[in-house]
C-alpha atoms as a PDB file:
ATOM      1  CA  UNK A   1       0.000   0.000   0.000  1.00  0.00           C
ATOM      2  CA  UNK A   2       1.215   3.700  -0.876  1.00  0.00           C
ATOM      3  CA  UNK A   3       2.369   5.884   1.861  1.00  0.00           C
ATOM      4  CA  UNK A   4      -0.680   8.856   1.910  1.00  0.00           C
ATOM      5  CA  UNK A   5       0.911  12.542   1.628  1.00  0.00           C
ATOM      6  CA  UNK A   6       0.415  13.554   4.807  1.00  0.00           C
ATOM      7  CA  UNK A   7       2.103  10.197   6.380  1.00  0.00           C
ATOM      8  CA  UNK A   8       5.367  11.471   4.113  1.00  0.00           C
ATOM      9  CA  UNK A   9       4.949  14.806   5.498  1.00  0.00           C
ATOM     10  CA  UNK A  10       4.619  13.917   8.958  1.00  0.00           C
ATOM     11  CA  UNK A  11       7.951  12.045   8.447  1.00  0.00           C
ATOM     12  CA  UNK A  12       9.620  15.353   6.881  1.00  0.00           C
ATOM     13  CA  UNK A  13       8.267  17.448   9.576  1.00  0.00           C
ATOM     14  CA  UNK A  14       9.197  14.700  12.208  1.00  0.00           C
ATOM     15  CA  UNK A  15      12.885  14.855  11.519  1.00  0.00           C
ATOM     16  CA  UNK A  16      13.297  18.579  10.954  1.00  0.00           C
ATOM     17  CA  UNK A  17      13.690  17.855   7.045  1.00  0.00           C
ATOM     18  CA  UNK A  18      10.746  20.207   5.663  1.00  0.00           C
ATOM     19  CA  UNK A  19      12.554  23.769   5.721  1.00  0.00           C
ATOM     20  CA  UNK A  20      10.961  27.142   5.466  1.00  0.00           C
ATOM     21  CA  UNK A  21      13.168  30.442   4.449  1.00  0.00           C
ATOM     22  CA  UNK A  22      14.686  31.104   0.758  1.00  0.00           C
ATOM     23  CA  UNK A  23      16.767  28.521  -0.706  1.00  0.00           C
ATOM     24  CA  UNK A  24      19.146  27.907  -3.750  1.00  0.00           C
ATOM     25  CA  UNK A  25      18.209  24.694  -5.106  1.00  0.00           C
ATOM     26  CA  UNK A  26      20.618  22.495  -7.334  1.00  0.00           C
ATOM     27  CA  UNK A  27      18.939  23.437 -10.351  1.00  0.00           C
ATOM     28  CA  UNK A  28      20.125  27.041  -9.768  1.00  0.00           C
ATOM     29  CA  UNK A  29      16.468  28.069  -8.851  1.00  0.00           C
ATOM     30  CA  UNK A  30      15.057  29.902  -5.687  1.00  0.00           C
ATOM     31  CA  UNK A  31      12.176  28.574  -2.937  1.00  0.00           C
ATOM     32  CA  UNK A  32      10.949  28.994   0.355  1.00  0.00           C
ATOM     33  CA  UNK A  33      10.684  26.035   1.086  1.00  0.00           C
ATOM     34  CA  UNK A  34      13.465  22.949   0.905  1.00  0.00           C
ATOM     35  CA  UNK A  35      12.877  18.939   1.219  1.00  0.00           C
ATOM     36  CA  UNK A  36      16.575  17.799   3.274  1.00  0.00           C
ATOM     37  CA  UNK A  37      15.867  14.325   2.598  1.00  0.00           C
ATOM     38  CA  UNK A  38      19.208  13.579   4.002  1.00  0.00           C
ATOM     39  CA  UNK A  39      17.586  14.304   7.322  1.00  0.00           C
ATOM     40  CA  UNK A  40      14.601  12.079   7.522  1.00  0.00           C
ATOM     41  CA  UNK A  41      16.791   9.446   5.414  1.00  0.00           C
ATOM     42  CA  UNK A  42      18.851   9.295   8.500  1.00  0.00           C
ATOM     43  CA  UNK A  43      16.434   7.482  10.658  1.00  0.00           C
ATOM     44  CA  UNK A  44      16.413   3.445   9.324  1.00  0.00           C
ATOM     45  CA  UNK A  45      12.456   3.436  10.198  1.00  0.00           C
ATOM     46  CA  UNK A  46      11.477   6.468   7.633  1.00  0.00           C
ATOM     47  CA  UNK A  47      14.168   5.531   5.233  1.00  0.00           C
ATOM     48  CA  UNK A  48      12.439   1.357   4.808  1.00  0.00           C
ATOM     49  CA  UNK A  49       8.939   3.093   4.718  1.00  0.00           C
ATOM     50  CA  UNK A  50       9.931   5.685   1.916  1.00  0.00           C
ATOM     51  CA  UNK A  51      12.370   3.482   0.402  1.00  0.00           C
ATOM     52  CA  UNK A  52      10.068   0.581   0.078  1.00  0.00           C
ATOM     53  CA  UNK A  53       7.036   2.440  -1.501  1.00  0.00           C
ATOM     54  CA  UNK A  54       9.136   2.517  -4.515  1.00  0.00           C
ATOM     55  CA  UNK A  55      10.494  -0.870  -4.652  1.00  0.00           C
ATOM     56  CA  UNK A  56       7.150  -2.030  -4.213  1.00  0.00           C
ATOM     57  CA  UNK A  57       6.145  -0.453  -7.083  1.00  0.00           C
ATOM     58  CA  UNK A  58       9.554  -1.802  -9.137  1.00  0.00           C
ATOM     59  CA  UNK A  59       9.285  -5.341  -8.013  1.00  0.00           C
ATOM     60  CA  UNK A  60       7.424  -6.868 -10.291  1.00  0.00           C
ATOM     61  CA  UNK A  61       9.641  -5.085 -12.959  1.00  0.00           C
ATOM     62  CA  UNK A  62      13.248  -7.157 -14.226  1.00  0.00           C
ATOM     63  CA  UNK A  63      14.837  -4.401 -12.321  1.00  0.00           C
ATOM     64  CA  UNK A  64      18.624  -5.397 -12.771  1.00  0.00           C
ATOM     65  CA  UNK A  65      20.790  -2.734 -11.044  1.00  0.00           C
ATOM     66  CA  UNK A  66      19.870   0.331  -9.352  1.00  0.00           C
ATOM     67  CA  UNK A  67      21.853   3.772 -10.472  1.00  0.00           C
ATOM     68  CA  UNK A  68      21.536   7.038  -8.557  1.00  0.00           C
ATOM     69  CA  UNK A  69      23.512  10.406  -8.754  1.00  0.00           C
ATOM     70  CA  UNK A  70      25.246  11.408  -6.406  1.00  0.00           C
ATOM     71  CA  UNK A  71      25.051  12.608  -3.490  1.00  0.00           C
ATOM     72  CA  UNK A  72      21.521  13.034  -2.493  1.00  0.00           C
ATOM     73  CA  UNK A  73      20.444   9.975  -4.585  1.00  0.00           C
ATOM     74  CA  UNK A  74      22.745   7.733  -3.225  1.00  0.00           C
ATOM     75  CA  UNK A  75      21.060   6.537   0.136  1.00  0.00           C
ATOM     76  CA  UNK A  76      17.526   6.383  -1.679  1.00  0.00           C
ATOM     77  CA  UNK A  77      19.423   4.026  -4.427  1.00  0.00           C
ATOM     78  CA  UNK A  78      20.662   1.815  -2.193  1.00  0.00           C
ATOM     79  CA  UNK A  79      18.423   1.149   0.295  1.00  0.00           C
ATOM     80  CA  UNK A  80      15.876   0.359  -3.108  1.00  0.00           C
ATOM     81  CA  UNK A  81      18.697  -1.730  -4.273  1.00  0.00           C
ATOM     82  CA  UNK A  82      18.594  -3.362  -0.809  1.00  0.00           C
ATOM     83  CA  UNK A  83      14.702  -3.548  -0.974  1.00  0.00           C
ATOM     84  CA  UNK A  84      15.002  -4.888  -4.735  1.00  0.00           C
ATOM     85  CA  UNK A  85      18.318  -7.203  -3.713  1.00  0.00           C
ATOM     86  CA  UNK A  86      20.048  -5.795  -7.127  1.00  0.00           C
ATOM     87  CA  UNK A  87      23.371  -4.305  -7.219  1.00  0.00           C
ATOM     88  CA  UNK A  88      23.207  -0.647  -6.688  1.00  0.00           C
ATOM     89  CA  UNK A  89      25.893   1.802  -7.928  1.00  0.00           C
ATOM     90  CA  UNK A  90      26.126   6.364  -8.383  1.00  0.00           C
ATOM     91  CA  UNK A  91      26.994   8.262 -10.882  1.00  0.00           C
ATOM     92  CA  UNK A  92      29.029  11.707  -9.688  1.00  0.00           C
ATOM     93  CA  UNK A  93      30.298  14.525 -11.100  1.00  0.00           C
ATOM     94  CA  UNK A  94      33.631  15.498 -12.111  1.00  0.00           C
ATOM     95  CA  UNK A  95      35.307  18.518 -13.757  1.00  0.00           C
ATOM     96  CA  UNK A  96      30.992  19.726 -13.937  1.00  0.00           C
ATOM     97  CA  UNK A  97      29.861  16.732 -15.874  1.00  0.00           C
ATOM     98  CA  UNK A  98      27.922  13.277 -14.499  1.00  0.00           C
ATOM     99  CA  UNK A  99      30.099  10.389 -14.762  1.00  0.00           C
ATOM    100  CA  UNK A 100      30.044   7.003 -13.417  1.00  0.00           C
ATOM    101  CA  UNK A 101      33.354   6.545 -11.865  1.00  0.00           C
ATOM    102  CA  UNK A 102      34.711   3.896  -9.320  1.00  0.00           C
ATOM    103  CA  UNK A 103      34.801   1.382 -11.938  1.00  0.00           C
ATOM    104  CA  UNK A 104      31.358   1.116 -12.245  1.00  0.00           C
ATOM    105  CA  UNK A 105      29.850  -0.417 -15.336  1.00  0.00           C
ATOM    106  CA  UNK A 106      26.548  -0.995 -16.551  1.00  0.00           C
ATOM    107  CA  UNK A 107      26.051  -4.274 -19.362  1.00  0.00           C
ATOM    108  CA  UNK A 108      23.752  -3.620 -22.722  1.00  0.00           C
ATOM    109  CA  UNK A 109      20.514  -4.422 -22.584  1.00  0.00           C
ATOM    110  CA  UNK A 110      20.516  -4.296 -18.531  1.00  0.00           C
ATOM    111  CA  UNK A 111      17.353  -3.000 -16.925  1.00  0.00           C
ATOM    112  CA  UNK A 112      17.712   0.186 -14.651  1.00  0.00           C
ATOM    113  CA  UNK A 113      15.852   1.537 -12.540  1.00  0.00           C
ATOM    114  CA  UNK A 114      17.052   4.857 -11.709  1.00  0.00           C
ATOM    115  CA  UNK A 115      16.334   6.526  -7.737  1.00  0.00           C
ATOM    116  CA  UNK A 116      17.066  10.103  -6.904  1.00  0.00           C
ATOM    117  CA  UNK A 117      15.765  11.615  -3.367  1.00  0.00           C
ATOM    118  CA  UNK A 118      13.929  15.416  -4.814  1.00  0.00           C
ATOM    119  CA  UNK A 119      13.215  16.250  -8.472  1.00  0.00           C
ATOM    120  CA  UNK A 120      12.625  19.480  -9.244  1.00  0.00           C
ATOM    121  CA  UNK A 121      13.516  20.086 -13.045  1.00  0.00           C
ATOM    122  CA  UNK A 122      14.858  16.940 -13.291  1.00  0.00           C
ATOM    123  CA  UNK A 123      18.056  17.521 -14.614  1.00  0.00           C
ATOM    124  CA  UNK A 124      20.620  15.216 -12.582  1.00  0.00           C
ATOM    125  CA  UNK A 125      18.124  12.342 -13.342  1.00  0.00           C
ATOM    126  CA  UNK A 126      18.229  13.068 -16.948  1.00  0.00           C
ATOM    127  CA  UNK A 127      21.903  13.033 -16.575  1.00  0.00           C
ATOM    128  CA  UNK A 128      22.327   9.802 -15.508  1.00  0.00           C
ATOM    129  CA  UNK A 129      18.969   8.389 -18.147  1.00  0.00           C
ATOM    130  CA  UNK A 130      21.603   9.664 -20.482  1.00  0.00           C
ATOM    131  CA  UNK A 131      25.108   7.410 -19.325  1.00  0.00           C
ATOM    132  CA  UNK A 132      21.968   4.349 -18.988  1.00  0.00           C
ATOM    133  CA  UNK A 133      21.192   5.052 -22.314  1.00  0.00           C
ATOM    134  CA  UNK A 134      25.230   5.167 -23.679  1.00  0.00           C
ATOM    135  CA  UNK A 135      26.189   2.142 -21.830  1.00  0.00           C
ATOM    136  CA  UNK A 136      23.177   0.818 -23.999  1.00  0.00           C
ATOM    137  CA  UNK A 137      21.467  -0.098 -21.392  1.00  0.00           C
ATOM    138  CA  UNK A 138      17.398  -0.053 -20.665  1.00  0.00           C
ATOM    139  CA  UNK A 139      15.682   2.856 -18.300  1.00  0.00           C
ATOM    140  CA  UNK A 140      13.138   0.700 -16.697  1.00  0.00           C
ATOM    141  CA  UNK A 141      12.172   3.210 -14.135  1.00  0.00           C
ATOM    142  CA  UNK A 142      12.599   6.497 -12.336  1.00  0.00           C
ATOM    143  CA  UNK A 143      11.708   6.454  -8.311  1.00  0.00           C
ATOM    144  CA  UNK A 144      12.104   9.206  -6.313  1.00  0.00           C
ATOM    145  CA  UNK A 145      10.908  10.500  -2.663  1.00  0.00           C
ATOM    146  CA  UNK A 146       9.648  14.134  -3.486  1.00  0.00           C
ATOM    147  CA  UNK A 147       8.787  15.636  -7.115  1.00  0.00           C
ATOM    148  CA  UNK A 148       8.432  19.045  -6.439  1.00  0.00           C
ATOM    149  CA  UNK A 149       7.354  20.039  -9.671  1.00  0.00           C
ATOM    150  CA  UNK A 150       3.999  18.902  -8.813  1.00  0.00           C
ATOM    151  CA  UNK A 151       4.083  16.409 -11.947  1.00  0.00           C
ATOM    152  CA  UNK A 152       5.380  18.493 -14.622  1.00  0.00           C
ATOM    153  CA  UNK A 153       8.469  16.811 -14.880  1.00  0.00           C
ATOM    154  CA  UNK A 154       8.471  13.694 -16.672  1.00  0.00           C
ATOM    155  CA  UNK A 155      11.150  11.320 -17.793  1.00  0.00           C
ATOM    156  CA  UNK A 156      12.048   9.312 -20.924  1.00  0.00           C
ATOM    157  CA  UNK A 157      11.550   5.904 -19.670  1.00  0.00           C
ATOM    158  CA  UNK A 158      11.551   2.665 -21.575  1.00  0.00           C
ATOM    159  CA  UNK A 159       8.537   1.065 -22.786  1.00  0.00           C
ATOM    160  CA  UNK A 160       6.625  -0.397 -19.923  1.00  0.00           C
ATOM    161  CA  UNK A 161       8.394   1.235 -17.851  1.00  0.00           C
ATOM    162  CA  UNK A 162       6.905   3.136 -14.707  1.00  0.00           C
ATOM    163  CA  UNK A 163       7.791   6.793 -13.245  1.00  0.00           C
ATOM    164  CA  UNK A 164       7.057   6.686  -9.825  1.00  0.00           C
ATOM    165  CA  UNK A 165       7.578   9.696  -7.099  1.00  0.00           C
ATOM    166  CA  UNK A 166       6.394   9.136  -3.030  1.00  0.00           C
ATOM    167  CA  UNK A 167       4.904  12.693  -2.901  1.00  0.00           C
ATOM    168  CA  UNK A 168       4.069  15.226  -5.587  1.00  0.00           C
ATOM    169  CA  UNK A 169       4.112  19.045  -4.493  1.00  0.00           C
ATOM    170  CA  UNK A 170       3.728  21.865  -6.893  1.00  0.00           C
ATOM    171  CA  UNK A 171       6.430  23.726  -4.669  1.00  0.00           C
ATOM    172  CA  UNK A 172       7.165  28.357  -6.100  1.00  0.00           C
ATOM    173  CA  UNK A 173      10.234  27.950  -7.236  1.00  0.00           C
ATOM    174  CA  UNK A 174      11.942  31.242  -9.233  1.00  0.00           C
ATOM    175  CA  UNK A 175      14.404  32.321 -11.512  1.00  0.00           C
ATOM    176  CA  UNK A 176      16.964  34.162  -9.508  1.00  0.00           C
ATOM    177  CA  UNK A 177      15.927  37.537 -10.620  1.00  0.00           C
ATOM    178  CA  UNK A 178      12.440  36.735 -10.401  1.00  0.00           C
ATOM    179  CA  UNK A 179      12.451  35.735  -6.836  1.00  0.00           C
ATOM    180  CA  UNK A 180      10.086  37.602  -4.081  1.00  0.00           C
ATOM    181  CA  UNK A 181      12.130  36.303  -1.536  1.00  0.00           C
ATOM    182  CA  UNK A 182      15.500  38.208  -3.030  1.00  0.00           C
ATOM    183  CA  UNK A 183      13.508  41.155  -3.180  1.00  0.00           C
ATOM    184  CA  UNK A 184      11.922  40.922  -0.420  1.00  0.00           C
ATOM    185  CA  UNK A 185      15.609  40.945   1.022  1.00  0.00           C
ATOM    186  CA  UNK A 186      15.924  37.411   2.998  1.00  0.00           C
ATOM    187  CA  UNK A 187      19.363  35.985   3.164  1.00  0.00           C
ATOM    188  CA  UNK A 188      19.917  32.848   0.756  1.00  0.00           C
ATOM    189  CA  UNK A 189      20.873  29.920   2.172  1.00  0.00           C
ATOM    190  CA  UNK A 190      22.433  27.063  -0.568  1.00  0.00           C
ATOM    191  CA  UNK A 191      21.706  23.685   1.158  1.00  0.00           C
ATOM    192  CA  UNK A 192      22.398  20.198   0.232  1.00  0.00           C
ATOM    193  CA  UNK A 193      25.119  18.456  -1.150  1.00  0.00           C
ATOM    194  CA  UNK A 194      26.948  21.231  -3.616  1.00  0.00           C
ATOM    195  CA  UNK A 195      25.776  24.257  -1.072  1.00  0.00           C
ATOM    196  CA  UNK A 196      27.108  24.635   2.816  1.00  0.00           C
ATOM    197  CA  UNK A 197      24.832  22.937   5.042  1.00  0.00           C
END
């Protein structure tokens, strides 16, 4: 059985991972509000229950390996992988581009399902659809905990494949100089893996 919204959010608000204030997300864009997934990942209990409402909807699927980007993807990826008992692996960036690294390698024809923890354009995801795709390779599925584009984004997947997030928000996001909350003069904060907290 899905996890309802408000179950999700309770977890979120639970472990101090729903933040309020003005944000740069990793797609360069502004919000006032900011899903730290990292936080409510941290407890074993919320990271099974989130974890496993998308490998329930992947296991009927020939899910062969798991690939997430790094970094906030990674712990979502593996615990799937876990879930899915696949072999789970991250792509990263170097020198600004997405690269699986750490001798890594994904087999034509392989089915992979792809995790990331929050979407919001959807570009690392597409990042790493692309490598799938080069390595010739199948993109099965995309899972994710939070799509904050409130379902706009939507992936290339492979036929009968699935696209599957935990919790849809349509969550204000703006184009730096478009943002209220610059002009309304609150400080910026750039959290997450590529910012400072």
């Amino acid at each position: 059985m899905s996890l309802s919204r408000d179950r999700v959010l309770a977890m979120f608000r639970e472990s101090g991972a729903l933040l309020e204030g003005h944000f740069r997300l990793t797609s360069g864009l502004h919000s006032g509000q900011y899903f730290q997934c990292a936080k409510v990942l941290q407890y074993p209990e919320f990271c099974e229950a989130l974890c496993g409402d998308i490998s329930r909807i992947f296991e009927p699927e020939a899910v062969d390996l798991v690939v997430a980007p790094a970094l906030g993807g990674i712990v979502v990826g593996q615990e799937v992988g876990r879930q899915l008992r696949v072999r789970t692996m991250f792509t990263e960036r170097s020198e600004g581009t997405m690269q699986l690294r750490r001798g890594f390698s994904i087999k034509p024809g392989e089915r992979v399902l792809v995790c990331e923890d929050v979407v919001t354009t959807g570009g690392s995801v597409n990042e790493v659809i692309e490598i799938v795709r080069g390595m010739g390779a199948l993109v099965a599925g995309v899972g994710y905990i939070v799509d904050r584009s409130g379902g706009k984004v939507r992936f290339a997947i492979d036929e009968g494949g699935v696209q599957h997030p935990v919790m849809t928000m349509s969550v204000e996001a703006f184009q730096p100089e478009q943002c209220p909350l610059c002009k309304d003069g609150l400080a910026l904060v750039k959290p997450g893996s590529r910012g400072n907290s």
